[in-house]
PDB file of N, CA and C in Angstrom:
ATOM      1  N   UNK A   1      79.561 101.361  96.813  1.00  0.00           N
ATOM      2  CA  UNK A   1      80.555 102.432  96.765  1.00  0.00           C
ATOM      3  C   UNK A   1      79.959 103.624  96.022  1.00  0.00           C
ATOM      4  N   UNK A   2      80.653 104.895  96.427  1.00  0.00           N
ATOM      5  CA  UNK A   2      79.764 106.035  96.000  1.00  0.00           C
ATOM      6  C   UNK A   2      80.832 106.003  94.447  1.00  0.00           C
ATOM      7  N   UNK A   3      80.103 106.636  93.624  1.00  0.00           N
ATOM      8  CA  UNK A   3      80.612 106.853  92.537  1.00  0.00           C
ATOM      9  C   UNK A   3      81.205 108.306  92.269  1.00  0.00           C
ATOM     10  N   UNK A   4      80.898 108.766  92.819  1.00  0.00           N
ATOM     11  CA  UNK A   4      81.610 110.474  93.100  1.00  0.00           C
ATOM     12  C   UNK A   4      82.929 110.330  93.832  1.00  0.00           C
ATOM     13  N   UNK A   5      82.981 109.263  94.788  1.00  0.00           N
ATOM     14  CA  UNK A   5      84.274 108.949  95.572  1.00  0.00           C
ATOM     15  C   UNK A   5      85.099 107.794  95.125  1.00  0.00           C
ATOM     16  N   UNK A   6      85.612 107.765  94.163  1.00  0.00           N
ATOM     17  CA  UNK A   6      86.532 106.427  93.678  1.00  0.00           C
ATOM     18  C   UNK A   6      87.521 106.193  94.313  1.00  0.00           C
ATOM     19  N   UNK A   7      87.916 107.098  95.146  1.00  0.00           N
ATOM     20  CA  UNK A   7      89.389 106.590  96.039  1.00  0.00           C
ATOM     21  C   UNK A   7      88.424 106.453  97.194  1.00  0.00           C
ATOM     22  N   UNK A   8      89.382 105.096  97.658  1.00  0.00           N
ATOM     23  CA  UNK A   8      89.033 104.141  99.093  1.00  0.00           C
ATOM     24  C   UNK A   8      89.269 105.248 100.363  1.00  0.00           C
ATOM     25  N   UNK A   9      88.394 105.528 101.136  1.00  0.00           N
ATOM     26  CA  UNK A   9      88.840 106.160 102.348  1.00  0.00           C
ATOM     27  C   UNK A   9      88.326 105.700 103.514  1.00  0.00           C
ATOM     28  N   UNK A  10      88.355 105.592 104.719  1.00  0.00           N
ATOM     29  CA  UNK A  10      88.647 105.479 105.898  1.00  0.00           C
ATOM     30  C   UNK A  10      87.309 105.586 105.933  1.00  0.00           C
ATOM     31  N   UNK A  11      86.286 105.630 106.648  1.00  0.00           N
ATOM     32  CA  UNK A  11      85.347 106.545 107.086  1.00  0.00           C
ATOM     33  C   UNK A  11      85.322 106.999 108.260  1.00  0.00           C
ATOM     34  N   UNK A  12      86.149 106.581 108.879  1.00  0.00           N
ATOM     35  CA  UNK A  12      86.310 107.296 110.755  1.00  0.00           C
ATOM     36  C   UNK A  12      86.950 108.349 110.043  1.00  0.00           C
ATOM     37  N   UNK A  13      88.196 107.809 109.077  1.00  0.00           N
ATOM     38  CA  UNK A  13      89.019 109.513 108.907  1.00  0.00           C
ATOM     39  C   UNK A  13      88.752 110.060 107.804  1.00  0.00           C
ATOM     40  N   UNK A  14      87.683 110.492 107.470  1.00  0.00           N
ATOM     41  CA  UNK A  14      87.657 111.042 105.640  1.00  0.00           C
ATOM     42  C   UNK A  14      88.213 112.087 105.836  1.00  0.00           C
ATOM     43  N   UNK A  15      88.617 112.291 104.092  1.00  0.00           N
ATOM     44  CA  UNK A  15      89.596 113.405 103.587  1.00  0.00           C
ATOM     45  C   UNK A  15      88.823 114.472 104.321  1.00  0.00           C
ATOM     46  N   UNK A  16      89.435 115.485 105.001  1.00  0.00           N
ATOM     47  CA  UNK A  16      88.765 116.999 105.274  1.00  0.00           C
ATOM     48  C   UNK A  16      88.639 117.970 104.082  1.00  0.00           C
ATOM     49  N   UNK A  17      87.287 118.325 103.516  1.00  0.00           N
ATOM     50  CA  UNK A  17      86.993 119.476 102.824  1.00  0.00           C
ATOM     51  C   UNK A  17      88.367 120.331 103.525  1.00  0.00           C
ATOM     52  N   UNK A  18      88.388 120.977 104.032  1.00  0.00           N
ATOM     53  CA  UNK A  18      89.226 122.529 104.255  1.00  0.00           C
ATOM     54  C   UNK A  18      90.217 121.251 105.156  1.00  0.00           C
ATOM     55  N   UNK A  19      91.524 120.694 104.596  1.00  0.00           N
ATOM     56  CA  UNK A  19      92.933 120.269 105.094  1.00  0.00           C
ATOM     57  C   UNK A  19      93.031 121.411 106.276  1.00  0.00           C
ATOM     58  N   UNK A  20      93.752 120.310 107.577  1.00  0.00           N
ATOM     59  CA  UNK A  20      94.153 121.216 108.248  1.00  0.00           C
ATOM     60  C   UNK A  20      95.747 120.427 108.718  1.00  0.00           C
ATOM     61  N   UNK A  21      97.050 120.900 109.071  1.00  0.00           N
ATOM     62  CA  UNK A  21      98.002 120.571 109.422  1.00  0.00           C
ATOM     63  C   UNK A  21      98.012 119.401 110.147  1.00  0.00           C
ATOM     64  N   UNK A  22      97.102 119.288 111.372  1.00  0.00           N
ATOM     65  CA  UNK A  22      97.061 118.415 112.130  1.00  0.00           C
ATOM     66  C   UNK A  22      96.080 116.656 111.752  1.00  0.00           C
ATOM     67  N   UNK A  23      95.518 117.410 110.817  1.00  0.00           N
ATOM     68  CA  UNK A  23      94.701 115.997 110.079  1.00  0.00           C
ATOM     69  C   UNK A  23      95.628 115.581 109.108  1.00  0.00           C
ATOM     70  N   UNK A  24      96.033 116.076 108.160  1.00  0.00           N
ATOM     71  CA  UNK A  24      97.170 115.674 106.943  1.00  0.00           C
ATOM     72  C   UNK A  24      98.211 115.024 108.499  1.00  0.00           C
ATOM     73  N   UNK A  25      98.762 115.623 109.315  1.00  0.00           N
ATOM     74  CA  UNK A  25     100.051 115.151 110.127  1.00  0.00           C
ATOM     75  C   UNK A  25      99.351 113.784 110.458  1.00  0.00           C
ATOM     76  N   UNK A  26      98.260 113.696 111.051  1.00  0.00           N
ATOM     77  CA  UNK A  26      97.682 112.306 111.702  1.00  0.00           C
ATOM     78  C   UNK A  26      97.790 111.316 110.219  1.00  0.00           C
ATOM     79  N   UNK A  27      97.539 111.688 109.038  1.00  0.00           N
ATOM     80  CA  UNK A  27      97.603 110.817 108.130  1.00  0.00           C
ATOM     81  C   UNK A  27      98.904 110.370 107.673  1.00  0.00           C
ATOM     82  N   UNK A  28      99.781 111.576 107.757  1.00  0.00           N
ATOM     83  CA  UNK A  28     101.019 111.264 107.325  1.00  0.00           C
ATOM     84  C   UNK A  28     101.745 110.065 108.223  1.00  0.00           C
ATOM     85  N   UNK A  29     101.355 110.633 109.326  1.00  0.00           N
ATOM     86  CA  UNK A  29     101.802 109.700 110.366  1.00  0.00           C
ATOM     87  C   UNK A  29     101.434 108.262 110.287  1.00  0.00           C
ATOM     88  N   UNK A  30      99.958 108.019 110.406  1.00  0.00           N
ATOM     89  CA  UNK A  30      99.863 106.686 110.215  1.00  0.00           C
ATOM     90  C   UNK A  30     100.110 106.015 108.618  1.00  0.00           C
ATOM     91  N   UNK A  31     100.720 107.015 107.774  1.00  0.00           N
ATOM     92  CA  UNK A  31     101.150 106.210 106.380  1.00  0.00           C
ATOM     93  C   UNK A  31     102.836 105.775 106.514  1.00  0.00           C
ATOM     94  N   UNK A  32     103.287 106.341 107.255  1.00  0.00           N
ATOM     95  CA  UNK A  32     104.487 106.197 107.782  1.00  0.00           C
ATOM     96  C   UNK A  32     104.571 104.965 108.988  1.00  0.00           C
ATOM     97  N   UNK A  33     103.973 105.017 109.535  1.00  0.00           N
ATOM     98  CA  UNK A  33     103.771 104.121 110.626  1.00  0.00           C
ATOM     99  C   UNK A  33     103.632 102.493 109.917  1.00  0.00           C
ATOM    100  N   UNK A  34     103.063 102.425 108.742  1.00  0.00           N
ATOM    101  CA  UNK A  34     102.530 101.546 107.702  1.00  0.00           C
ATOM    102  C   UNK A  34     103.822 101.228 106.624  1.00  0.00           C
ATOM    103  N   UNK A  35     104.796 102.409 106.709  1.00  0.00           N
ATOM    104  CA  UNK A  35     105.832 101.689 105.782  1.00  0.00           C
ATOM    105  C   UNK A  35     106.735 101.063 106.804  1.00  0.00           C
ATOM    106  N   UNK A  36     107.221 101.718 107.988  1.00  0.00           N
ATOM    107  CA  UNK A  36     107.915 101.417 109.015  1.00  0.00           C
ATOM    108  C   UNK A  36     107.428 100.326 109.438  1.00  0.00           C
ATOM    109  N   UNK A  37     106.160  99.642 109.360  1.00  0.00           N
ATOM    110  CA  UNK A  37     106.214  98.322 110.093  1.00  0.00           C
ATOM    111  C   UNK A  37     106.565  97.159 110.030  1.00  0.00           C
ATOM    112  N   UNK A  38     107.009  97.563 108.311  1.00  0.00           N
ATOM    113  CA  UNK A  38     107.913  96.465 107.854  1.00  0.00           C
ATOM    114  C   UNK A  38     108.939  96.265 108.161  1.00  0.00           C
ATOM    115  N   UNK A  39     109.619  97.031 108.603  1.00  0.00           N
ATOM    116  CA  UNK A  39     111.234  96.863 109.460  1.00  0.00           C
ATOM    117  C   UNK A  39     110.665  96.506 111.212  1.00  0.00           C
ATOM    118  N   UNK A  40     109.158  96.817 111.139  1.00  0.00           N
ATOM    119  CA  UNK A  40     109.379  96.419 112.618  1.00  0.00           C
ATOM    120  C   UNK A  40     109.322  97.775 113.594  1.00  0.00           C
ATOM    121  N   UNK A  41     109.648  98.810 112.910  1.00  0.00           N
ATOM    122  CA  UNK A  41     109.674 100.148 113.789  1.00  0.00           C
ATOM    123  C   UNK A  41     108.752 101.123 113.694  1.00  0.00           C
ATOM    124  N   UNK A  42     107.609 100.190 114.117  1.00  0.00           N
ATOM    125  CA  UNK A  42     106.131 101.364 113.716  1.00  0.00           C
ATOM    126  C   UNK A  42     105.987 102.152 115.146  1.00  0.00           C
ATOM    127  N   UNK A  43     107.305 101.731 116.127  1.00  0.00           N
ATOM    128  CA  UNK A  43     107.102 102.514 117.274  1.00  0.00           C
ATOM    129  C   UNK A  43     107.292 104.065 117.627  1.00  0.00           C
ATOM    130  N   UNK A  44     108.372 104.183 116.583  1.00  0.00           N
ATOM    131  CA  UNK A  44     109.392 105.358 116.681  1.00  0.00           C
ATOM    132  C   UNK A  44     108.280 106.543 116.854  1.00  0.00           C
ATOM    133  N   UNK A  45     108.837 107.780 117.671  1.00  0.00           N
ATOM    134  CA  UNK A  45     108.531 109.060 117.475  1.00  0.00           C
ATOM    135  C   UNK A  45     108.283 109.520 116.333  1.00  0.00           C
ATOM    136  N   UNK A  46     107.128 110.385 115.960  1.00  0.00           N
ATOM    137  CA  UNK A  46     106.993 110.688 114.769  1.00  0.00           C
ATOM    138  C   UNK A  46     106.330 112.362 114.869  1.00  0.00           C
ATOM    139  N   UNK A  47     107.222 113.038 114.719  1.00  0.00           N
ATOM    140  CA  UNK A  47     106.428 114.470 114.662  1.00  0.00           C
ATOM    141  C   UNK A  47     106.828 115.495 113.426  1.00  0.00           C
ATOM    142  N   UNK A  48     106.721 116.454 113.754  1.00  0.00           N
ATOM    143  CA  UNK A  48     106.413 117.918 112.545  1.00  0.00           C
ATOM    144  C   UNK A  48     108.435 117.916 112.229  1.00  0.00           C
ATOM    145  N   UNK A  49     108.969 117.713 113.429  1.00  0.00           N
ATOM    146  CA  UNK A  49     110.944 118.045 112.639  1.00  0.00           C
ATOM    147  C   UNK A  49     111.464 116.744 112.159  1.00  0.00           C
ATOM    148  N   UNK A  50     110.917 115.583 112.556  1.00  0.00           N
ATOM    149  CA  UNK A  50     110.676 114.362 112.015  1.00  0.00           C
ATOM    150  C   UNK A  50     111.692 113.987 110.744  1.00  0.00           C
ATOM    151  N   UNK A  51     113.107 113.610 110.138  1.00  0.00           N
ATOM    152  CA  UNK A  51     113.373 113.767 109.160  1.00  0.00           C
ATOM    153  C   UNK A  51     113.316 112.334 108.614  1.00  0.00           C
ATOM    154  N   UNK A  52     112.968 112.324 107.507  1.00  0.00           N
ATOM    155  CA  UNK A  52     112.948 110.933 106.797  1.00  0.00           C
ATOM    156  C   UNK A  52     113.922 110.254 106.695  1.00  0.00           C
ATOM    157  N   UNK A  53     114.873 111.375 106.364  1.00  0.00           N
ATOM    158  CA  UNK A  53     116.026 109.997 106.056  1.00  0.00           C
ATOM    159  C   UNK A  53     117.176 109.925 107.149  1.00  0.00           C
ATOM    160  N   UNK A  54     117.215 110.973 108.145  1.00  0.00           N
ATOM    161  CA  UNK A  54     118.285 111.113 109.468  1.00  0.00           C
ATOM    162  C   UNK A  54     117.582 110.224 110.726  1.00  0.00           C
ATOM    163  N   UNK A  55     115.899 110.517 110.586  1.00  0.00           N
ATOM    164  CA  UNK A  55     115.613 109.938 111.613  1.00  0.00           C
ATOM    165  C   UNK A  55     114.558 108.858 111.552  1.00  0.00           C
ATOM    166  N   UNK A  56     113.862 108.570 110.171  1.00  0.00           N
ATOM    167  CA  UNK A  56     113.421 107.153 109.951  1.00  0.00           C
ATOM    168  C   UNK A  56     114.287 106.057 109.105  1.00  0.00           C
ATOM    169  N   UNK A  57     115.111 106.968 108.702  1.00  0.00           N
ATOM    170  CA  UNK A  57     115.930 105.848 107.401  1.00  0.00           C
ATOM    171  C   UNK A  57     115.293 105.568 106.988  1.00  0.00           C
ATOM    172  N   UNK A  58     114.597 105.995 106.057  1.00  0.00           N
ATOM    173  CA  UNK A  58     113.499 105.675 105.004  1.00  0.00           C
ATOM    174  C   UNK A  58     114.500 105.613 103.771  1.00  0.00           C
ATOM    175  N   UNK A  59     114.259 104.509 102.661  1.00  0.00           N
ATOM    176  CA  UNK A  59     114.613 104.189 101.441  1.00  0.00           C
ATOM    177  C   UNK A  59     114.294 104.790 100.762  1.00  0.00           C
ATOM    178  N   UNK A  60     114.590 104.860  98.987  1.00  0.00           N
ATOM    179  CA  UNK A  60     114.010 105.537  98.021  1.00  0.00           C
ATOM    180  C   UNK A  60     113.133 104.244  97.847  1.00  0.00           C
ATOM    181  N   UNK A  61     112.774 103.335  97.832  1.00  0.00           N
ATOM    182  CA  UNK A  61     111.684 102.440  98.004  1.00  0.00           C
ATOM    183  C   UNK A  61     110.468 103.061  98.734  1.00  0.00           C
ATOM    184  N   UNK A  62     111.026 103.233  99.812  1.00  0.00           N
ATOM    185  CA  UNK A  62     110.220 103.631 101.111  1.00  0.00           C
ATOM    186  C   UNK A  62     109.189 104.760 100.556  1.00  0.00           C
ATOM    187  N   UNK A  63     109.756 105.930  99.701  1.00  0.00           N
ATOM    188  CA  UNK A  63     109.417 107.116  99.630  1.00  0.00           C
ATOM    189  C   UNK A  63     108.275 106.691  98.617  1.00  0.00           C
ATOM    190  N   UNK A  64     108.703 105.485  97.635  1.00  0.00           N
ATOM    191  CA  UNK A  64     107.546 105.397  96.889  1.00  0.00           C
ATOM    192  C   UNK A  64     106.696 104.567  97.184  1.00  0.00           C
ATOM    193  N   UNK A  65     106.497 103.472  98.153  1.00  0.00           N
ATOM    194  CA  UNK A  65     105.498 103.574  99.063  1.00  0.00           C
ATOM    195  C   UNK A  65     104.747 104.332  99.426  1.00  0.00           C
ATOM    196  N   UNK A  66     105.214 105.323 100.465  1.00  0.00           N
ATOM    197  CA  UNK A  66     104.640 106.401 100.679  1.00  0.00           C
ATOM    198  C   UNK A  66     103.884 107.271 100.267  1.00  0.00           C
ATOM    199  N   UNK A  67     104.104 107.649  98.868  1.00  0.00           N
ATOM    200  CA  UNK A  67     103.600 108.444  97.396  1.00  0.00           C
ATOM    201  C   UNK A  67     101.865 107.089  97.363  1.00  0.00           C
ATOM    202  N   UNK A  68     102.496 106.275  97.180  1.00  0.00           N
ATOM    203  CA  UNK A  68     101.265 105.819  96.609  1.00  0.00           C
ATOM    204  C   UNK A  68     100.631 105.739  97.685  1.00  0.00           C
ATOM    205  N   UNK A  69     100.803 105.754  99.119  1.00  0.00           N
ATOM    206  CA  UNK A  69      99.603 105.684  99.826  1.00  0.00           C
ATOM    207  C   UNK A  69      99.109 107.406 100.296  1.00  0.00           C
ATOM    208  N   UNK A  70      99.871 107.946  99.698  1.00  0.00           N
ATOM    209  CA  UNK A  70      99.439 109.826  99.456  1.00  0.00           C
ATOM    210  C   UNK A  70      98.193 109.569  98.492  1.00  0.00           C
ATOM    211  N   UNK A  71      98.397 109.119  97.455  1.00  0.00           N
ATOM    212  CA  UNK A  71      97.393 109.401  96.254  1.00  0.00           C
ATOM    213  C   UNK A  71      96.766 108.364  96.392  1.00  0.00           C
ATOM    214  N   UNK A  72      96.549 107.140  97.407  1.00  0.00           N
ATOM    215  CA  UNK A  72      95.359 106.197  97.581  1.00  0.00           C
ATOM    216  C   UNK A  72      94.225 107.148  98.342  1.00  0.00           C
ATOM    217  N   UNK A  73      94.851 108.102  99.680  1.00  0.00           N
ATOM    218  CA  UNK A  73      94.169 108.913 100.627  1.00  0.00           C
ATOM    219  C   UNK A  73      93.865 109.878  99.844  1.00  0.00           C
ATOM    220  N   UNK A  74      94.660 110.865  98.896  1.00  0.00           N
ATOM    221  CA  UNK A  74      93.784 112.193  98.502  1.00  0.00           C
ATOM    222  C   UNK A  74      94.117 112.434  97.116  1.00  0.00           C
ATOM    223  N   UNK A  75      94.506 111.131  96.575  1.00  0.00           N
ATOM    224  CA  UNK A  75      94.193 111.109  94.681  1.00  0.00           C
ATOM    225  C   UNK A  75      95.569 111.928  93.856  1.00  0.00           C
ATOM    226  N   UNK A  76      95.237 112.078  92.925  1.00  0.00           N
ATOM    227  CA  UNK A  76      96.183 112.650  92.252  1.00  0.00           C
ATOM    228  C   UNK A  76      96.780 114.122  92.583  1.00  0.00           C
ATOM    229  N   UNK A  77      96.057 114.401  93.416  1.00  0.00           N
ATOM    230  CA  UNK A  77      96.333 116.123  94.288  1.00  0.00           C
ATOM    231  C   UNK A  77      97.563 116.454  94.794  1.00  0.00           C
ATOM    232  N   UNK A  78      98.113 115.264  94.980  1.00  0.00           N
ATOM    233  CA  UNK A  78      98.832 115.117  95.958  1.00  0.00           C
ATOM    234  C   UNK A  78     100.056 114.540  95.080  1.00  0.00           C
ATOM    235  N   UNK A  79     100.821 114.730  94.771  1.00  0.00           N
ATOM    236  CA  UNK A  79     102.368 113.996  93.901  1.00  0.00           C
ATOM    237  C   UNK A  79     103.659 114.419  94.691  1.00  0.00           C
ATOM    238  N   UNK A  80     104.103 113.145  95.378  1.00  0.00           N
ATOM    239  CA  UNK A  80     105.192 113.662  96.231  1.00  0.00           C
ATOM    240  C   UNK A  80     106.198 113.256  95.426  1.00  0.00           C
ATOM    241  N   UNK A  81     106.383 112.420  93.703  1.00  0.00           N
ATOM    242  CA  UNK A  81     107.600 112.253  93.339  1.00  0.00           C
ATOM    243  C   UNK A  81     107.893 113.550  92.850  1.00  0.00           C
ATOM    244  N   UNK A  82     106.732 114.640  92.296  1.00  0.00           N
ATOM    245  CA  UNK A  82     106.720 115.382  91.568  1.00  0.00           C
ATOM    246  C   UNK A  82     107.460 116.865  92.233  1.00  0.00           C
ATOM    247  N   UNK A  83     106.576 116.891  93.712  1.00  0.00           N
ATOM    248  CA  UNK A  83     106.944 117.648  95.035  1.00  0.00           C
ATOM    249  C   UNK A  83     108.704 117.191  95.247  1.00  0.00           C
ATOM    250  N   UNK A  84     109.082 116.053  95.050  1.00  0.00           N
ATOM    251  CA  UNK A  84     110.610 115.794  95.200  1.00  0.00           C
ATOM    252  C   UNK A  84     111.495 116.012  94.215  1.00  0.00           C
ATOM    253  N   UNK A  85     110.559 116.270  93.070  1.00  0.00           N
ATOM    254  CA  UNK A  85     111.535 116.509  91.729  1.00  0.00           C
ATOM    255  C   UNK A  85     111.879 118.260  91.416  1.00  0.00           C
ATOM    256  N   UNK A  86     111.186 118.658  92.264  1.00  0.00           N
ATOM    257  CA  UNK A  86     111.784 120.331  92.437  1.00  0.00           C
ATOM    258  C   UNK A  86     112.470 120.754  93.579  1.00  0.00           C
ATOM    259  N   UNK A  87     113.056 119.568  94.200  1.00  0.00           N
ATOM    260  CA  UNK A  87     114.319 119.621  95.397  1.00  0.00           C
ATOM    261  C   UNK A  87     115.537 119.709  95.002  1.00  0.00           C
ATOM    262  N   UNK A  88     116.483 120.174  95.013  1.00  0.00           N
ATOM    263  CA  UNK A  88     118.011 119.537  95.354  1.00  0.00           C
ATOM    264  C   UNK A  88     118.006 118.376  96.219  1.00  0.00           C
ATOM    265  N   UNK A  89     119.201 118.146  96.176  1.00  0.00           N
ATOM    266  CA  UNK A  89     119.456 116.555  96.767  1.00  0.00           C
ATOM    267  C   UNK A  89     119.292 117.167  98.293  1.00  0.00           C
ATOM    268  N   UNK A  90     120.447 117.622  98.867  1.00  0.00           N
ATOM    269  CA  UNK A  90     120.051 118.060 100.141  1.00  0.00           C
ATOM    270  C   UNK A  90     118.592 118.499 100.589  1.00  0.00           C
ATOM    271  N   UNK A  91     118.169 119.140 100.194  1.00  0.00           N
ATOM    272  CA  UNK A  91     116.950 119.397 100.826  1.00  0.00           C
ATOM    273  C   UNK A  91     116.201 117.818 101.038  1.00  0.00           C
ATOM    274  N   UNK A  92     115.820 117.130  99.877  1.00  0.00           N
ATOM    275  CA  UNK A  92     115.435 115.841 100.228  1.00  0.00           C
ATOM    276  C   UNK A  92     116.303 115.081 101.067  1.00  0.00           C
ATOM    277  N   UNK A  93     117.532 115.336 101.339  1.00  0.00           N
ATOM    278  CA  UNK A  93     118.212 114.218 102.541  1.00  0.00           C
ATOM    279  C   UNK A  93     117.847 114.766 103.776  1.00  0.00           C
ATOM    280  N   UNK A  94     117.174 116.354 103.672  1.00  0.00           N
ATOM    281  CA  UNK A  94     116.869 117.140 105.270  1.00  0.00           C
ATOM    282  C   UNK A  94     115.522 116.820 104.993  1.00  0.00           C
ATOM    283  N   UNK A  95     114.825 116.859 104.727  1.00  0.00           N
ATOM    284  CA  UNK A  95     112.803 116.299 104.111  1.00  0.00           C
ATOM    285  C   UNK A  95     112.639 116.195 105.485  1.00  0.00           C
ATOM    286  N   UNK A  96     111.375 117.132 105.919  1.00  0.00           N
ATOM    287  CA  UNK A  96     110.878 116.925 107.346  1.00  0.00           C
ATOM    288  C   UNK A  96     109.353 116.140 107.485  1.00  0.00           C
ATOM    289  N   UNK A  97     108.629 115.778 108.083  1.00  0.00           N
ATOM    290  CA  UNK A  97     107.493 115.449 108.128  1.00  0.00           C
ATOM    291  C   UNK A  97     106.727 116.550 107.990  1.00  0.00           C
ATOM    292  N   UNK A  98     107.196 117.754 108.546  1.00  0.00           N
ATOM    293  CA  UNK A  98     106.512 119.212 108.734  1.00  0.00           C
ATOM    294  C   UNK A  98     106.174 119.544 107.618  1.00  0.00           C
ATOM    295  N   UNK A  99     107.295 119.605 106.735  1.00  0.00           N
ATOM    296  CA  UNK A  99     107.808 120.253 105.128  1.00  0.00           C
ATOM    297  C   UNK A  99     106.568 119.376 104.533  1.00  0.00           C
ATOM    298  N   UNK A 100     106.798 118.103 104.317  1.00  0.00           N
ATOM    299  CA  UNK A 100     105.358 117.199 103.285  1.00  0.00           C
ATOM    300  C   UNK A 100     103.997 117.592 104.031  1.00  0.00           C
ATOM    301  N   UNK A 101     103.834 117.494 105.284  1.00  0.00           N
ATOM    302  CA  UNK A 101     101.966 118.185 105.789  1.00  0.00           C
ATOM    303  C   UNK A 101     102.308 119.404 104.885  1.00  0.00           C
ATOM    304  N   UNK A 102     103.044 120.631 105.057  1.00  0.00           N
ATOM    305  CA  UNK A 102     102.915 121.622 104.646  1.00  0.00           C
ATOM    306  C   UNK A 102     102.337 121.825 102.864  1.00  0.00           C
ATOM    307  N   UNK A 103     103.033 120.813 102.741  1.00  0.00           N
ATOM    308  CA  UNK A 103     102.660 120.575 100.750  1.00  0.00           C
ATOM    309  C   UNK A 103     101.163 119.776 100.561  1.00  0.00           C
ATOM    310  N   UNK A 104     101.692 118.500 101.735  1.00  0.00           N
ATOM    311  CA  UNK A 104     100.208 118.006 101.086  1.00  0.00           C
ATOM    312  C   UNK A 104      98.655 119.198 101.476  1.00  0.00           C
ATOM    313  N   UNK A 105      98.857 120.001 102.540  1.00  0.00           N
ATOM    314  CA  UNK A 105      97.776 121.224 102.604  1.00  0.00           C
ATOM    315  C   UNK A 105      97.499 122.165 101.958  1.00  0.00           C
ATOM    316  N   UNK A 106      99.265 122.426 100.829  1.00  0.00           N
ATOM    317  CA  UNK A 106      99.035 123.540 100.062  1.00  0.00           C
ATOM    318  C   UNK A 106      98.616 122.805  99.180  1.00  0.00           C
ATOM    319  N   UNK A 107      98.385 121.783  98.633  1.00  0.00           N
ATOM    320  CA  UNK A 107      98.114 120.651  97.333  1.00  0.00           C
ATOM    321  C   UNK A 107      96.344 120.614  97.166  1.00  0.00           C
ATOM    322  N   UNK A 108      96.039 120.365  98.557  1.00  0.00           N
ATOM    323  CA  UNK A 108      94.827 120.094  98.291  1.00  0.00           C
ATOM    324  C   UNK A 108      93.759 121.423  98.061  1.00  0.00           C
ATOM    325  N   UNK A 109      94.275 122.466  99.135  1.00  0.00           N
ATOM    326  CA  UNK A 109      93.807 123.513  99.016  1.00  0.00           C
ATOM    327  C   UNK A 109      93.633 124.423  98.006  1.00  0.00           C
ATOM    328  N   UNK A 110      95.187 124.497  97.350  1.00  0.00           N
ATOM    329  CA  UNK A 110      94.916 124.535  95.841  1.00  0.00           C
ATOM    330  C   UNK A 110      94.265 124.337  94.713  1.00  0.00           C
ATOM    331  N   UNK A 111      94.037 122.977  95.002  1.00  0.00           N
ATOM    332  CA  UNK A 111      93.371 122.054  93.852  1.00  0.00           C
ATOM    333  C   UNK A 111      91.656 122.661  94.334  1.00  0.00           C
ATOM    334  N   UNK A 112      91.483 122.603  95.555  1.00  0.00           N
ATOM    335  CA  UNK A 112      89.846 122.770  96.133  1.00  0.00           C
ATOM    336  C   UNK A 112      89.649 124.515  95.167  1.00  0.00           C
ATOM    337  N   UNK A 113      90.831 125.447  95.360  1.00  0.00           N
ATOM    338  CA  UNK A 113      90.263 126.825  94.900  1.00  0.00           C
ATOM    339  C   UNK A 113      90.585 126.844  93.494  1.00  0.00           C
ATOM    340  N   UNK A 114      90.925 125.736  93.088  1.00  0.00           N
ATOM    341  CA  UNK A 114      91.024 126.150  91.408  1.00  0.00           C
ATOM    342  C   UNK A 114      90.045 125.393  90.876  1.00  0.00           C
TER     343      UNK A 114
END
């Protein structure tokens, strides 16, 4: 294992230097696909208006699942309890798939220019 890279990654899919919408979406997707298969419904549609909790029924369990397989793929860059703790409630009951790519790209990109 490289020692510069301590988080486990894929090597078909490594993290992208410069995030792009559609690579974060392919990841989001298959991290979702990975909590959902525990109910069995790793089939469902999954795109950018996508809502977590109207149209996956995702748990507050679920969500922290999710979180940790955010920061297994791109480390501490990435904090979706933290990203959820500057919501109102509604906005997190509307939470799109679109809305989290959009953060996890501004997250990393961020972190890359600072």
């Amino acid at each position: 294992m490289n020692p510069s890279h301590p988080v486990p990654t894929n090597p078909a899919h490594p993290a992208p230097a410069q995030p792009t919408a559609d690579a974060v979406l392919a990841d989001v997707t298959g991290m979702l696909r990975t909590v959902l298969a525990e109910y069995g419904d790793d089939d469902v549609v999954i795109g950018l208006s996508t809502t977590f909790n109207r149209d996956l029924e995702l748990e507050s369990i679920d969500l922290v699942t999710l979180a940790g397989l955010l920061e297994e793929r791109y480390g501490q860059r990435v904090n979706l309890a933290e990203f959820l703790a500057g919501m109102e409630f509604d906005e997190i009951i509307e939470l799109t798939v679109g809305r989290l790519v959009e953060y996890v790209v501004w997250s990393l990109k961020t972190t890359q220019a600072g």
